[in-house]
Protein backbone atom coordinates (compact mmCIF):
# COMPACT_ATOMS: atom_id res chain seq x y z
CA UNK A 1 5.22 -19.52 -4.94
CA UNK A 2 3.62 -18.77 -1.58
CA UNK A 3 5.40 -17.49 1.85
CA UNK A 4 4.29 -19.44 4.55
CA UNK A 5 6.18 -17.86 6.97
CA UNK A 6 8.11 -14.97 8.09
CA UNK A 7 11.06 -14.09 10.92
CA UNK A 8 12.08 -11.19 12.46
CA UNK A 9 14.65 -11.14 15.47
CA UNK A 10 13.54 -8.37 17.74
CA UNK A 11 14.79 -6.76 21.47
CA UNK A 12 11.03 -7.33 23.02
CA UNK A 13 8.73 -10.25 21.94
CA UNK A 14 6.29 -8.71 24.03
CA UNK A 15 6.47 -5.31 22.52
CA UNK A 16 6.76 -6.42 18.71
CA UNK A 17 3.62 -8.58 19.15
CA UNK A 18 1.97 -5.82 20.64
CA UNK A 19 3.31 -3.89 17.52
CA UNK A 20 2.15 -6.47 14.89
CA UNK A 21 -0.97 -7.27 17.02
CA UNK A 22 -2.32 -3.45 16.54
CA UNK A 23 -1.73 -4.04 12.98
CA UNK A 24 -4.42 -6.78 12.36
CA UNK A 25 -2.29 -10.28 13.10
CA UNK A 26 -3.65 -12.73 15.37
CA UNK A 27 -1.47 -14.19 18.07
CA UNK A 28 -0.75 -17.93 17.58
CA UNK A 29 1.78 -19.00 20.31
CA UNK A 30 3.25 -16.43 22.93
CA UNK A 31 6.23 -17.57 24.94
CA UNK A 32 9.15 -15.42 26.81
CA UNK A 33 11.35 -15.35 23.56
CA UNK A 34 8.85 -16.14 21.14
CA UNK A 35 5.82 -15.06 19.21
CA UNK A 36 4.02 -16.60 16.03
CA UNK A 37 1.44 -14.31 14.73
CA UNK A 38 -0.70 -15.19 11.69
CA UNK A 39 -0.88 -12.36 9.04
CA UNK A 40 -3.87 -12.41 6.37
CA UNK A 41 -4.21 -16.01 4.95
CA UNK A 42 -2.59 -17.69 7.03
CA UNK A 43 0.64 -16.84 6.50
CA UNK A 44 2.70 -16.99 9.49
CA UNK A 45 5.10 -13.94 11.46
CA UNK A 46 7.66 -15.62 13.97
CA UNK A 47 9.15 -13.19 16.33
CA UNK A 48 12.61 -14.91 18.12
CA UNK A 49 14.22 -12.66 20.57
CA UNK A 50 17.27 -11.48 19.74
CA UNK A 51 20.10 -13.25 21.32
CA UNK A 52 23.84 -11.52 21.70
CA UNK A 53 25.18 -14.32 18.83
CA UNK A 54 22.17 -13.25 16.89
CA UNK A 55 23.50 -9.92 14.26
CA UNK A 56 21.26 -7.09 15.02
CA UNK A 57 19.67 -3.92 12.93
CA UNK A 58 16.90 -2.82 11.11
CA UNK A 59 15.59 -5.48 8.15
CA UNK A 60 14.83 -3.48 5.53
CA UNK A 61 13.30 -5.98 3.14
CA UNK A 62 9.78 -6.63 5.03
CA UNK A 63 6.52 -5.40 3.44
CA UNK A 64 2.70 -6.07 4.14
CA UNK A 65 0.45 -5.40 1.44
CA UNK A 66 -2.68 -3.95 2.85
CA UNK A 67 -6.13 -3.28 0.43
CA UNK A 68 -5.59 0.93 1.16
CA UNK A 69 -1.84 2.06 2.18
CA UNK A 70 -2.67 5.56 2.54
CA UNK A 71 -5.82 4.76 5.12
CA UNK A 72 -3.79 2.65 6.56
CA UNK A 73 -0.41 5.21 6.92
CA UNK A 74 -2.96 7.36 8.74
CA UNK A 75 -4.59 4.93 11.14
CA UNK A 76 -0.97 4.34 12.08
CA UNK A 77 0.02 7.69 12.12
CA UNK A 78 -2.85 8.17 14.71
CA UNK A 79 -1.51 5.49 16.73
CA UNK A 80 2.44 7.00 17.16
CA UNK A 81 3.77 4.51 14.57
CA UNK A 82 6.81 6.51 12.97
CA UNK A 83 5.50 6.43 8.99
CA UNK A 84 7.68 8.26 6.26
CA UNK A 85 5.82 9.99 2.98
CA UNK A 86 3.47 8.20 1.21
CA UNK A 87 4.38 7.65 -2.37
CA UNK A 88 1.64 6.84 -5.44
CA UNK A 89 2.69 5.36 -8.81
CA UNK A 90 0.21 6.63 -11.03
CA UNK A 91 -1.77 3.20 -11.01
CA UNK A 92 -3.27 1.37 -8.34
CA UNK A 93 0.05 1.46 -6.35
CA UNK A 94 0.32 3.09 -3.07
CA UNK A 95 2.44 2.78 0.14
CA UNK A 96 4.70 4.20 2.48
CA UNK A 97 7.29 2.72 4.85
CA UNK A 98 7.13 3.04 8.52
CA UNK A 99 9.29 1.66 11.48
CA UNK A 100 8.61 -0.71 13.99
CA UNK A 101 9.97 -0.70 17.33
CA UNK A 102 13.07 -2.21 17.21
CA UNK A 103 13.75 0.00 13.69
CA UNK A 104 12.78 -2.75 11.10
CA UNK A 105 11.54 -0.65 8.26
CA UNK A 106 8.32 -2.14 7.07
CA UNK A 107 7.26 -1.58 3.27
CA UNK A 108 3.31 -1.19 3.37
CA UNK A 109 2.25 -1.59 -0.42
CA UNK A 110 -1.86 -1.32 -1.72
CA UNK A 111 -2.91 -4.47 -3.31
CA UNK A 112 -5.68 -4.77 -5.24
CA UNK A 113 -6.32 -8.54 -4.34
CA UNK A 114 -6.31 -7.50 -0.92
């Protein structure tokens, strides 16, 4: 199976791209209430702006797998991202979780195919 694509509903499509942006996507379309960003291989991230029918709060089942989580938790910790601990397995396995700006909690996960 392969994800093509990805949505989050978020408070500021400007701000979450911005967000997302800093963390290596490339901007696709940018509109008022929407953003498509394409992630590593082409795999798509569609931001919608959050509407008042639209249930809101923090996703907590999002994850990017990056090819070093802990470089990565500190490059963001540089930048101000909020980043929790950073965990290890005991294998190859690394990552951390760390919040974007409208509180989505974002797995980050080391991937050796990366």
């Amino acid at each position: 199976m392969i994800v093509g694509r990805g949505a989050l509903c978020v408070s500021d499509v400007s701000r979450a791209t911005a967000f997302y942006g800093a963390l290596g996507s490339r901007p696709v379309v940018q509109s008022p209430g929407l953003a498509v960003l394409e992630l590593r291989g082409g795999t798509h991230l569609v931001l919608f702006e959050a509407k008042d029918d639209h249930p809101r709060g923090p996703v907590r089942s999002f994850g990017l797998l990056v090819g070093d989580a802990l470089t990565f938790r500190a490059e963001m910790a540089r930048r101000g991202v909020v980043v929790g601990p950073a965990w290890d397995d005991g294998s190859s396995r690394r990552g951390f979780e760390m919040t974007d700006p409208d509180g989505h909690v974002v797995s980050v996960t080391s991937a050796a195919t990366v």
